[in-house]
N, C-alpha and C. Protein backbone atom coordinates (compact mmCIF):
# COMPACT_ATOMS: atom_id res chain seq x y z
N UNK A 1 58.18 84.36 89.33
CA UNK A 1 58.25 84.03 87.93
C UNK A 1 58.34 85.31 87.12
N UNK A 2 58.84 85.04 85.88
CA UNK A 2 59.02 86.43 84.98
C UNK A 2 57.66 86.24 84.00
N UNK A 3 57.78 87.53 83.83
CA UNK A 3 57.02 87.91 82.59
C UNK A 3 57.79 87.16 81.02
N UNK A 4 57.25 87.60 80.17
CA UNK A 4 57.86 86.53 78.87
C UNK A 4 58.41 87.76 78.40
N UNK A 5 57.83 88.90 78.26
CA UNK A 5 58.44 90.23 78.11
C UNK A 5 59.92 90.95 78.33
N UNK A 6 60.29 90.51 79.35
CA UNK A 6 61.40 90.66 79.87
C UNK A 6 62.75 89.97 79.45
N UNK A 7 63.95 90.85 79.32
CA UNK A 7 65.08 90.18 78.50
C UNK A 7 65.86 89.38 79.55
N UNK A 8 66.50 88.88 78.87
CA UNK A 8 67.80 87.91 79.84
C UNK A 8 68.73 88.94 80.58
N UNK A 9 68.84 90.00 79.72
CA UNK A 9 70.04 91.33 80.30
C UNK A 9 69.13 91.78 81.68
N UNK A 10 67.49 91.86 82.07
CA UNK A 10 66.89 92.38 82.43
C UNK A 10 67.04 91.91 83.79
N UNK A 11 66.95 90.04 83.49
CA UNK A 11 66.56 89.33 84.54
C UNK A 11 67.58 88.83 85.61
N UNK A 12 69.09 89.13 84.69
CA UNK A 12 70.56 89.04 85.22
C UNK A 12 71.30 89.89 84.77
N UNK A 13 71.31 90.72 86.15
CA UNK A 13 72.43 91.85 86.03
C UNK A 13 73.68 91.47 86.44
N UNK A 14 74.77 92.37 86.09
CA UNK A 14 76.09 92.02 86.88
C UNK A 14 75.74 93.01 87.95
N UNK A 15 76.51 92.77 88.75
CA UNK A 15 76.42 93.59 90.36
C UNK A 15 77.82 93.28 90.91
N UNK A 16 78.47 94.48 91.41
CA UNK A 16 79.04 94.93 92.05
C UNK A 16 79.13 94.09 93.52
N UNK A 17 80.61 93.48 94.37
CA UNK A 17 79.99 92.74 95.90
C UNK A 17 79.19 93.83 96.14
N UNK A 18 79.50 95.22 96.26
CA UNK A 18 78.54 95.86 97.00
C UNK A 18 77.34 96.15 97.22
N UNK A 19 76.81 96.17 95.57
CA UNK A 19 75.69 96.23 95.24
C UNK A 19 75.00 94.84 95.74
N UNK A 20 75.57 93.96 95.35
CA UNK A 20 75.26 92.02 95.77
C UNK A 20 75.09 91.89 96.94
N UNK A 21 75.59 92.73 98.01
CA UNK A 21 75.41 92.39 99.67
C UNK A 21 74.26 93.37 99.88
N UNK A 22 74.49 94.55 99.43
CA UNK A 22 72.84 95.72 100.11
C UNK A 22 71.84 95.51 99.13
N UNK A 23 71.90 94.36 98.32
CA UNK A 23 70.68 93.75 97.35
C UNK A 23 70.04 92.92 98.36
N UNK A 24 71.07 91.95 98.64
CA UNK A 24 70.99 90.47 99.25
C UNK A 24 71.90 90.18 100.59
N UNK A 25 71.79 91.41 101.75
CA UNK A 25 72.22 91.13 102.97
C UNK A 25 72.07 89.37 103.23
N UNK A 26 70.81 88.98 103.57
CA UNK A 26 71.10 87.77 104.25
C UNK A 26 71.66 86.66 104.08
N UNK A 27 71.94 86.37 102.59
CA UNK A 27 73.08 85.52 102.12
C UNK A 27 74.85 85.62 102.72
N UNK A 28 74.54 87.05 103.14
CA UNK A 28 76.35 87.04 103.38
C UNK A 28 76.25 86.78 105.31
N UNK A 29 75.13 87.44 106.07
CA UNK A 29 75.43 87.78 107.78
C UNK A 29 73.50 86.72 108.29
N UNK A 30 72.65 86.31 107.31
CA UNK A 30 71.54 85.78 108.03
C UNK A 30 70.43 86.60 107.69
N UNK A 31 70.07 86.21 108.67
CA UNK A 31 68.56 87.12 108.60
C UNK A 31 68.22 88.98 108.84
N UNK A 32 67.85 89.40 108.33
CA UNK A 32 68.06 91.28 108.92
C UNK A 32 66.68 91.43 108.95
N UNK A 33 65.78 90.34 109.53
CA UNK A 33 64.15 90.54 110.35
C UNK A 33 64.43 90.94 111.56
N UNK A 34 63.50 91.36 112.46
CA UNK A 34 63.49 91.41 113.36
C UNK A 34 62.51 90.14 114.48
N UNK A 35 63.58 89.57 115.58
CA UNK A 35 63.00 88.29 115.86
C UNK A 35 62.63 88.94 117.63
N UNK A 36 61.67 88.09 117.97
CA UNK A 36 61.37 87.91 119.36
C UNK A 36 61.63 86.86 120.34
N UNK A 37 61.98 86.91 121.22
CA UNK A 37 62.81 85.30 121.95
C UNK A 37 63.08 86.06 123.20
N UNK A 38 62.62 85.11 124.28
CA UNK A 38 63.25 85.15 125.38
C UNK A 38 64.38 84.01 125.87
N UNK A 39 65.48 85.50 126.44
CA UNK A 39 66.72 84.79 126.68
C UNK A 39 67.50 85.38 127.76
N UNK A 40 68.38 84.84 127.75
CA UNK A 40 69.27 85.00 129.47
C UNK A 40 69.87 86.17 129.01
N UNK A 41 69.73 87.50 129.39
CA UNK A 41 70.50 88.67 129.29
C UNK A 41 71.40 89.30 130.59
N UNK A 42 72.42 90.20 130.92
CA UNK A 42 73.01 90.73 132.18
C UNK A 42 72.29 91.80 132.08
N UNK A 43 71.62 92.02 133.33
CA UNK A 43 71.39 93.27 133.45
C UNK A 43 72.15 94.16 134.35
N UNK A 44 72.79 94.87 134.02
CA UNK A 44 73.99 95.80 134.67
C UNK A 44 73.45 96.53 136.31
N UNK A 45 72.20 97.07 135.81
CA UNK A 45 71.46 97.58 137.00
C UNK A 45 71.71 96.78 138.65
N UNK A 46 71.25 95.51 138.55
CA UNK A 46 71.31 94.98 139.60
C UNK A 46 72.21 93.88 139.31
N UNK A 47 73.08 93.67 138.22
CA UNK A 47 74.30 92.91 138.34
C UNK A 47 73.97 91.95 138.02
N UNK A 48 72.86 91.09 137.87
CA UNK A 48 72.41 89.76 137.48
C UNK A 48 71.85 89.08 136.16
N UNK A 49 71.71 88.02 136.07
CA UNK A 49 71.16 87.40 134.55
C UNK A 49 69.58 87.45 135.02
N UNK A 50 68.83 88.03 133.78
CA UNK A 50 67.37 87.83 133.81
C UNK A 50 67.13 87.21 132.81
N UNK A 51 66.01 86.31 132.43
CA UNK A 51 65.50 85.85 131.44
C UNK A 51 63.98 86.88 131.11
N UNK A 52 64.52 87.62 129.74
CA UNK A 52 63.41 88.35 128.88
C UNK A 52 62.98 88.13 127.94
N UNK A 53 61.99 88.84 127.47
CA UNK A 53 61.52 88.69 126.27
C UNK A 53 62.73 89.93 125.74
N UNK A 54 63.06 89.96 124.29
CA UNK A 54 63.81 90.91 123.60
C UNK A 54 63.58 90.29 122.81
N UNK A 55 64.03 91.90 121.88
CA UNK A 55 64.13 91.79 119.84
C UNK A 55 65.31 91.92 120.16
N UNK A 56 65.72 91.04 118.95
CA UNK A 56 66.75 91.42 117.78
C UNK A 56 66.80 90.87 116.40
N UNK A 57 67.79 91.59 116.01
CA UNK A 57 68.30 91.32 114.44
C UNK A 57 69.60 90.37 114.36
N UNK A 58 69.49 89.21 114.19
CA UNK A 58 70.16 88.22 113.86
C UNK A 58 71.82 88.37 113.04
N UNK A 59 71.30 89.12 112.01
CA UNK A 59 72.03 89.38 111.30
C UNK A 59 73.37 90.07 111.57
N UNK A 60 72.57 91.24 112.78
CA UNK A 60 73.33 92.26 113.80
C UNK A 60 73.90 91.56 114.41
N UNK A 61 73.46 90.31 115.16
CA UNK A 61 73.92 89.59 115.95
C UNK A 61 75.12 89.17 115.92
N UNK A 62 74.76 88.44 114.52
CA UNK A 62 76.57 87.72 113.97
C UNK A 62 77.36 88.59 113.41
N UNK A 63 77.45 89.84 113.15
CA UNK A 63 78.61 90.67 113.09
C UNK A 63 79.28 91.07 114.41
N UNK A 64 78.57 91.18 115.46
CA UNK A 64 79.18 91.70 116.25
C UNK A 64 79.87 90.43 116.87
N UNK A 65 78.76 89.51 117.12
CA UNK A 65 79.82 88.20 117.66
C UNK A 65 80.92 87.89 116.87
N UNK A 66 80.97 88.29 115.27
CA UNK A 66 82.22 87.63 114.75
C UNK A 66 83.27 88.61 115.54
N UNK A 67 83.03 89.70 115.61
CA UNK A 67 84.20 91.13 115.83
C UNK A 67 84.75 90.77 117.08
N UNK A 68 83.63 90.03 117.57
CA UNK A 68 84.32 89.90 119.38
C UNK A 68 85.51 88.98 119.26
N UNK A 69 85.42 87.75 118.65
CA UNK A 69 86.30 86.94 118.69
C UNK A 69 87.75 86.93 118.68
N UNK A 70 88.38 86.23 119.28
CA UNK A 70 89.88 86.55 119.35
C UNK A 70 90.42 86.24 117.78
N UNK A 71 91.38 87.19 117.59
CA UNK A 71 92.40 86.64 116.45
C UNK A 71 93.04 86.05 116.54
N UNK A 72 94.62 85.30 115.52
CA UNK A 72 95.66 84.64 115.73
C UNK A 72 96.43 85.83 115.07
């Protein structure tokens, strides 16, 4: 909630996308917490799927999965 003090110019700025996305990352890619979950990963070492505990960042997540995807 606002103060009563505070102007309308104060409480709504214009912003820039750029400014609007490194204000408000998770509106555009999710979450940019860091989460805990165990899940089926490759581990290169011995060639196989393990199920771990791991972090990640969600947010990280879906950029890179979008990049992977094939184009037309």
């Amino acid at each position: 909630m606002t103060s009563s003090n505070e102007t309308v110019e104060k409480i709504y700025q214009k912003k820039t996308l750029l400014e609007q996305i490194l204000l408000r990352p998770d509106t555009y890619i999710g979450s940019v917490e860091t989460f805990e979950q165990y899940l089926w990963v490759y581990e290169s070492k011995t060639k196989s799927m393990q199920y771990k505990r791991i972090k990640y960042v969600p947010g990280l997540f879906k950029i890179f999965g979008k990049s992977s995807l094939p184009t037309k």
